[in-house]
Protein backbone atom coordinates (compact mmCIF):
# COMPACT_ATOMS: atom_id res chain seq x y z
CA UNK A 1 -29.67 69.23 77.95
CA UNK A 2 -28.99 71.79 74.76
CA UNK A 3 -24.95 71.14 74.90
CA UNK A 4 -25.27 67.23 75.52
CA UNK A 5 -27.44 66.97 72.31
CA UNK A 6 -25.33 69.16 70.31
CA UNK A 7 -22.32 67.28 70.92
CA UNK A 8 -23.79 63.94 70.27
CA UNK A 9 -24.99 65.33 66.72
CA UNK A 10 -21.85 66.67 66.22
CA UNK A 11 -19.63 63.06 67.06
CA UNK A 12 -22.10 61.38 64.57
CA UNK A 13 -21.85 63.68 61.55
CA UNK A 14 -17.94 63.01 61.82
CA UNK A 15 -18.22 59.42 61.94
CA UNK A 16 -20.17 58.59 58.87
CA UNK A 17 -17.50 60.17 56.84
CA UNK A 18 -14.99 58.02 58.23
CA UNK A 19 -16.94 55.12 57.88
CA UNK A 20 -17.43 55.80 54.26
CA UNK A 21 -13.94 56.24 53.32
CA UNK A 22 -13.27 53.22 55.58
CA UNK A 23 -15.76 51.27 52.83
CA UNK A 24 -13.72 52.53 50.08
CA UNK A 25 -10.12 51.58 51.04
CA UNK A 26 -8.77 48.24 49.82
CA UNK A 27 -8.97 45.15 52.20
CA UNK A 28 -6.35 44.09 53.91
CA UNK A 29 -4.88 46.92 53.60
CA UNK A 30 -0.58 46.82 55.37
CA UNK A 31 1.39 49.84 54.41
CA UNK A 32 1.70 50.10 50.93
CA UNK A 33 0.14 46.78 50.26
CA UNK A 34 -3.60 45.57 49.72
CA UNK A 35 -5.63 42.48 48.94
CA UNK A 36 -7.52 41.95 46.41
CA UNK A 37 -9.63 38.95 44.84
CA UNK A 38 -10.26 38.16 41.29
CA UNK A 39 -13.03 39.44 39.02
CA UNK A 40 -14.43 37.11 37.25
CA UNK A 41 -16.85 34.38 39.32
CA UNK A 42 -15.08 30.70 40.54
CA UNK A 43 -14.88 27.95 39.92
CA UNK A 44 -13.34 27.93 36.33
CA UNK A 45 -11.39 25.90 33.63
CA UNK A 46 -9.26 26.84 30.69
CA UNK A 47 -12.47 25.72 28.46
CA UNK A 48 -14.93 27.03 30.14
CA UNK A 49 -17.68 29.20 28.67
CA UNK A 50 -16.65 32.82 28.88
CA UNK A 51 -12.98 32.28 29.40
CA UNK A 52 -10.98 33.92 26.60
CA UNK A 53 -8.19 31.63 24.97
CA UNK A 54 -4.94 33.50 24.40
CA UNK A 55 -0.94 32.93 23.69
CA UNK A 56 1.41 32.74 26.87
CA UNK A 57 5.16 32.67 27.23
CA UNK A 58 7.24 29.70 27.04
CA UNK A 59 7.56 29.51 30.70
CA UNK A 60 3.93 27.62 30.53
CA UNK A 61 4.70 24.00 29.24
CA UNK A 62 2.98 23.16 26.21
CA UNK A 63 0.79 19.96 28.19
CA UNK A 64 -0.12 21.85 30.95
CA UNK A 65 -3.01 24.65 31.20
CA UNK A 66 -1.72 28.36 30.98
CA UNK A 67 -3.87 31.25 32.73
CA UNK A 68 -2.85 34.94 32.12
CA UNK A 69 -4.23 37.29 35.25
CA UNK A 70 -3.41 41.20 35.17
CA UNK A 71 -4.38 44.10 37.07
CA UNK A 72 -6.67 46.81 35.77
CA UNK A 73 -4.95 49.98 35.65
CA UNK A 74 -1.45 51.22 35.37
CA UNK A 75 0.79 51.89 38.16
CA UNK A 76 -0.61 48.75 40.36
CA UNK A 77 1.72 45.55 40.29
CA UNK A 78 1.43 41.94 42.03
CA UNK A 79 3.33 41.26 44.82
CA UNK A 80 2.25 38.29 45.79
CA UNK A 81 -0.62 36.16 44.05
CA UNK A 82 -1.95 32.57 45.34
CA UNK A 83 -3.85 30.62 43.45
CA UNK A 84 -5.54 27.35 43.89
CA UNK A 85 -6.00 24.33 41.48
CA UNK A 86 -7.97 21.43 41.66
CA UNK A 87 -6.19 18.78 41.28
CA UNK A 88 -2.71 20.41 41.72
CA UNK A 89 -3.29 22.43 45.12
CA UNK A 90 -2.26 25.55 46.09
CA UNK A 91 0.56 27.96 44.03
CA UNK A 92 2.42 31.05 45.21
CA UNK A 93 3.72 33.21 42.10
CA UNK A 94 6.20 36.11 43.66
CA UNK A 95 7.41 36.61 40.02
CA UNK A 96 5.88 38.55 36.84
CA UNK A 97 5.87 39.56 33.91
CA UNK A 98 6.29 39.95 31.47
CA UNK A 99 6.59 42.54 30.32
CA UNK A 100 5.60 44.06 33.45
CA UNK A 101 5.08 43.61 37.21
CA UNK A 102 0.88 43.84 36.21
CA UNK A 103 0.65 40.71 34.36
CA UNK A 104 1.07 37.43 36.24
CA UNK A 105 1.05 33.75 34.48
CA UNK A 106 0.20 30.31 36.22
CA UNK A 107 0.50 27.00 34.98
CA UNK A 108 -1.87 23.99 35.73
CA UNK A 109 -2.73 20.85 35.38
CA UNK A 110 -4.51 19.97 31.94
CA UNK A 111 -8.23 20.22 32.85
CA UNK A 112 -7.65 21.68 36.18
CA UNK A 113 -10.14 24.21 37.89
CA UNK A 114 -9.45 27.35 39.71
CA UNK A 115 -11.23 27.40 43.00
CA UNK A 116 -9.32 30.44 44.41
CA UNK A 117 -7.20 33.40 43.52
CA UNK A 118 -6.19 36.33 45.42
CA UNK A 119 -3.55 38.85 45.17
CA UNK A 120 -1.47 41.65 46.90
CA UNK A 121 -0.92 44.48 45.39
CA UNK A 122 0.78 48.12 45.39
CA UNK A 123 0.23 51.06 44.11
CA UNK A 124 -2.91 52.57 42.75
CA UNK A 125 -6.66 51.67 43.95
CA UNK A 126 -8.20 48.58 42.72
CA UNK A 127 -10.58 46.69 43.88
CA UNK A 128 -10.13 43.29 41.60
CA UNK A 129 -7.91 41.73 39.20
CA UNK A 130 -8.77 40.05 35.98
CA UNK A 131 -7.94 36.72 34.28
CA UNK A 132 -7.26 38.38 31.07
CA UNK A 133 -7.05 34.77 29.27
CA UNK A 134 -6.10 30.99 29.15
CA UNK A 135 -4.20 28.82 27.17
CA UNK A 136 -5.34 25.51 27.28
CA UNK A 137 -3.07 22.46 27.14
CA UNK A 138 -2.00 21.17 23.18
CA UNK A 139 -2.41 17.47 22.74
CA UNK A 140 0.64 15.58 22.19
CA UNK A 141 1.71 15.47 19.01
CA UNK A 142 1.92 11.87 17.52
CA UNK A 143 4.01 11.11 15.06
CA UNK A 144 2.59 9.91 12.21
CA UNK A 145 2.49 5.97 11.37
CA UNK A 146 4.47 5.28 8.21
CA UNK A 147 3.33 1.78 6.98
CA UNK A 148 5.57 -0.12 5.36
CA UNK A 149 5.24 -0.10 1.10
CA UNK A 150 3.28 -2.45 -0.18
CA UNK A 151 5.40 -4.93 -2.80
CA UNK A 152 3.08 -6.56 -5.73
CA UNK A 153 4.31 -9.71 -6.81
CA UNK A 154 5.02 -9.75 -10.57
CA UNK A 155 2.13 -10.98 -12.45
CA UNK A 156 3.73 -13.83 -14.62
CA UNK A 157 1.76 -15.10 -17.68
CA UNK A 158 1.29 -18.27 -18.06
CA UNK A 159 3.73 -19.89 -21.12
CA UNK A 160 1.82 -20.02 -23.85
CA UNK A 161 1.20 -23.42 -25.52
CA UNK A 162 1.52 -24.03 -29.08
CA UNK A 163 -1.04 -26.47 -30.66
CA UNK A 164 0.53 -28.24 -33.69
CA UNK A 165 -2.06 -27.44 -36.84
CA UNK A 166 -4.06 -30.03 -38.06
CA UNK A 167 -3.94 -29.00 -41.53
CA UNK A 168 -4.91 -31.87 -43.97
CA UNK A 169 -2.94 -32.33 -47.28
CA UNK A 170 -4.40 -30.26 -50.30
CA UNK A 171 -6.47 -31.99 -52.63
CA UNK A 172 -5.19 -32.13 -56.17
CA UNK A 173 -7.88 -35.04 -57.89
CA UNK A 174 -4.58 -37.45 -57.54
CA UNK A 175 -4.66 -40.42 -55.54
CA UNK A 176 -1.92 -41.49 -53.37
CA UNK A 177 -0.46 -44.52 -55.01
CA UNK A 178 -0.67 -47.71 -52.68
CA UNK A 179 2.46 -49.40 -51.02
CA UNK A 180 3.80 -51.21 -52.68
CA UNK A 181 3.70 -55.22 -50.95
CA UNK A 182 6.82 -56.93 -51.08
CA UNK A 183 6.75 -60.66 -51.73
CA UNK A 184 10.21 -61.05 -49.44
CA UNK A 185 9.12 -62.95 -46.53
CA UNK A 186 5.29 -63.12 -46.85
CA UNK A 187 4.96 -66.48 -48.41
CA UNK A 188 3.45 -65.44 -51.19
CA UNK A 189 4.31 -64.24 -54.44
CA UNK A 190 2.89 -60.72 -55.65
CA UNK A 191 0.11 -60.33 -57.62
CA UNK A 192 1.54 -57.55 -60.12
CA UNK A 193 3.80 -60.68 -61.28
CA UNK A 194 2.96 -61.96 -64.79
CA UNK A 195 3.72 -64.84 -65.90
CA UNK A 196 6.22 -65.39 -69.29
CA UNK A 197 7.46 -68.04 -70.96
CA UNK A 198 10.00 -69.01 -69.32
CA UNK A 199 7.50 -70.69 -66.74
CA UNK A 200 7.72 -73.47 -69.03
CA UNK A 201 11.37 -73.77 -69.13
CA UNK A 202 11.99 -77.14 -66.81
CA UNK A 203 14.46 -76.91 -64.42
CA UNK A 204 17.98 -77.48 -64.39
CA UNK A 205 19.60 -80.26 -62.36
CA UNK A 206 21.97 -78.28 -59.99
CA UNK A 207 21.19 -78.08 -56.42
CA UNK A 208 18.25 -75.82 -55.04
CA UNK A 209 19.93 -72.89 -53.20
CA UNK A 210 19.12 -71.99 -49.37
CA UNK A 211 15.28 -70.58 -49.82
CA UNK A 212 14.53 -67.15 -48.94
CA UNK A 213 11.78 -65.65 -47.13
CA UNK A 214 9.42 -65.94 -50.55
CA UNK A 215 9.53 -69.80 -50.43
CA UNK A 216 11.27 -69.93 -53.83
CA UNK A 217 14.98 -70.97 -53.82
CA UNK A 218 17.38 -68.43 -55.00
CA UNK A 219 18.45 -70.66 -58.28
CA UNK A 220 15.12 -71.14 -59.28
CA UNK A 221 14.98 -67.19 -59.46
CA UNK A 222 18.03 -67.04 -61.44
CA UNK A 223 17.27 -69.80 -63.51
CA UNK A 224 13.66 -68.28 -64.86
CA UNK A 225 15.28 -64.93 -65.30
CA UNK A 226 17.83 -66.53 -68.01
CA UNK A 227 15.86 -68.63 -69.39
CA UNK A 228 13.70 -65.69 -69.87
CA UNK A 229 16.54 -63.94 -71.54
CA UNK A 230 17.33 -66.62 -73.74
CA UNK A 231 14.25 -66.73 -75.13
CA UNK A 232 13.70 -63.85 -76.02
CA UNK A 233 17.41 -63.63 -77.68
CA UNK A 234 16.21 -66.42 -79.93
CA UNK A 235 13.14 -64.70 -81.18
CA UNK A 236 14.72 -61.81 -82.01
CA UNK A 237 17.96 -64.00 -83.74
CA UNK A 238 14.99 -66.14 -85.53
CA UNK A 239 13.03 -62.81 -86.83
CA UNK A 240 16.60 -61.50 -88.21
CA UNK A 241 16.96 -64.52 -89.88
CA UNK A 242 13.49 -64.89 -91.63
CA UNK A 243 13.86 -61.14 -92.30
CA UNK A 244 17.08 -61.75 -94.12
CA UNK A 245 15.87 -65.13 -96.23
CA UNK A 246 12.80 -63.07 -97.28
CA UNK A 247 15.12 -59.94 -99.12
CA UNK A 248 16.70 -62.56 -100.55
CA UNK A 249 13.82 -63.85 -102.63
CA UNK A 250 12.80 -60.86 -103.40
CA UNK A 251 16.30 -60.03 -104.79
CA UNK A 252 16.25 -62.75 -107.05
């Protein structure tokens, strides 16, 4: 009963050993190849809380969501990573870089969440890789709206009226003589008219002339006027005459 025992102690101390370096190993383990899943806890977004934001190659369109993964250690590359969006399914990335074989780079949908990502690997032990950062989708740019320059119609003033001056005459203590009324064609003679002597004078026998507008014909105008005249010429010839007779006398 000694050896049985002794033999069964001895198969079980060997077999923990390999079942703790069995724990250690990678999964999925084919040749030089393993599996391994990523690091940080799923589901995820480029904006979500805890995800670092970072720069990524041109390869990533500028509208679509950019997610940097890399392995932990030197000497370990991808081989082969798959990675699943939602929306925009399932990707296979075969190539890396750069600027080596340990960094990987997915693009996604804007706003799209990670629901899965694992990854073969060689080289090294790991046991994880890392999304090292994202870089989340830019908004299109818009170009800006020019509006058009706003034209001011000219402010015209209104023409400008000038108001004649009502300025009165200046006072000088004259007074403005009164118009004269002409007796031509009123009816009436005027009354600055005085009357001389040769009123008296009777008229002559010739023929009225055609009247004029002062009711008086035109030789009875031009007979007063001469009779007038020679009136006058014989006072004056009568004075001369008395004048003369009067030195006489005194003479002799």
């Amino acid at each position: 009963m000694s050896s049985p025992s002794k033999a069964t102690r001895w198969a079980t101390a060997l077999a923990v050993p390999l079942v703790l370096a069995a724990g250690t190993a990678p999964a999925f383990a084919t040749g030089d190849t393993y599996t391994v899943n990523l690091h940080q806890k799923l589901p995820l977004t480029a904006t979500s809380d805890g995800v670092e934001r970072g720069e990524c190659p041109n390869t990533i369109p500028a509208d679509k969501d950019g997610w940097h993964f890399v392995l932990p250690t030197n000497g370990t590359d991808f081989v082969k990573l798959t990675v699943t969006f939602q929306p925009g399914g399932q990707q296979v990335i075969t190539t890396f870089g750069p600027p080596s074989d340990k960094h990987a780079y997915v693009a996604s949908p804007a706003g799209a969440t990670l629901t899965s990502a694992v990854a073969q690997v060689k080289g090294g032990e790991v046991k994880w890789f890392n999304l090292s950062h994202a870089c989340p989708a830019k908004p299109p740019t818009t170009p800006p709206t020019t509006k058009p320059p706003t034209t001011n119609p000219p402010t015209t003033a209104p023409p400008t009226t000038t108001v004649p001056s009502t300025s009165k005459p200046p006072v000088d203590g004259t007074k403005t003589p009164a118009p004269v009324t002409s007796s031509a064609g009123t009816g009436s003679p005027s009354s600055s008219a005085s009357p001389t002597a040769s009123d008296s004078v009777a008229p002559t026998t010739s023929k009225p002339a055609t009247t004029g507008g002062g009711g008086k014909s035109l030789a009875q105008t031009g007979t007063v006027a001469v009779g007038g005249l020679l009136a006058t010429a014989a006072i004056l010839v009568g004075g001369g005459i008395l004048l003369r007779k009067r030195r006489g006398n005194h003479a002799a």
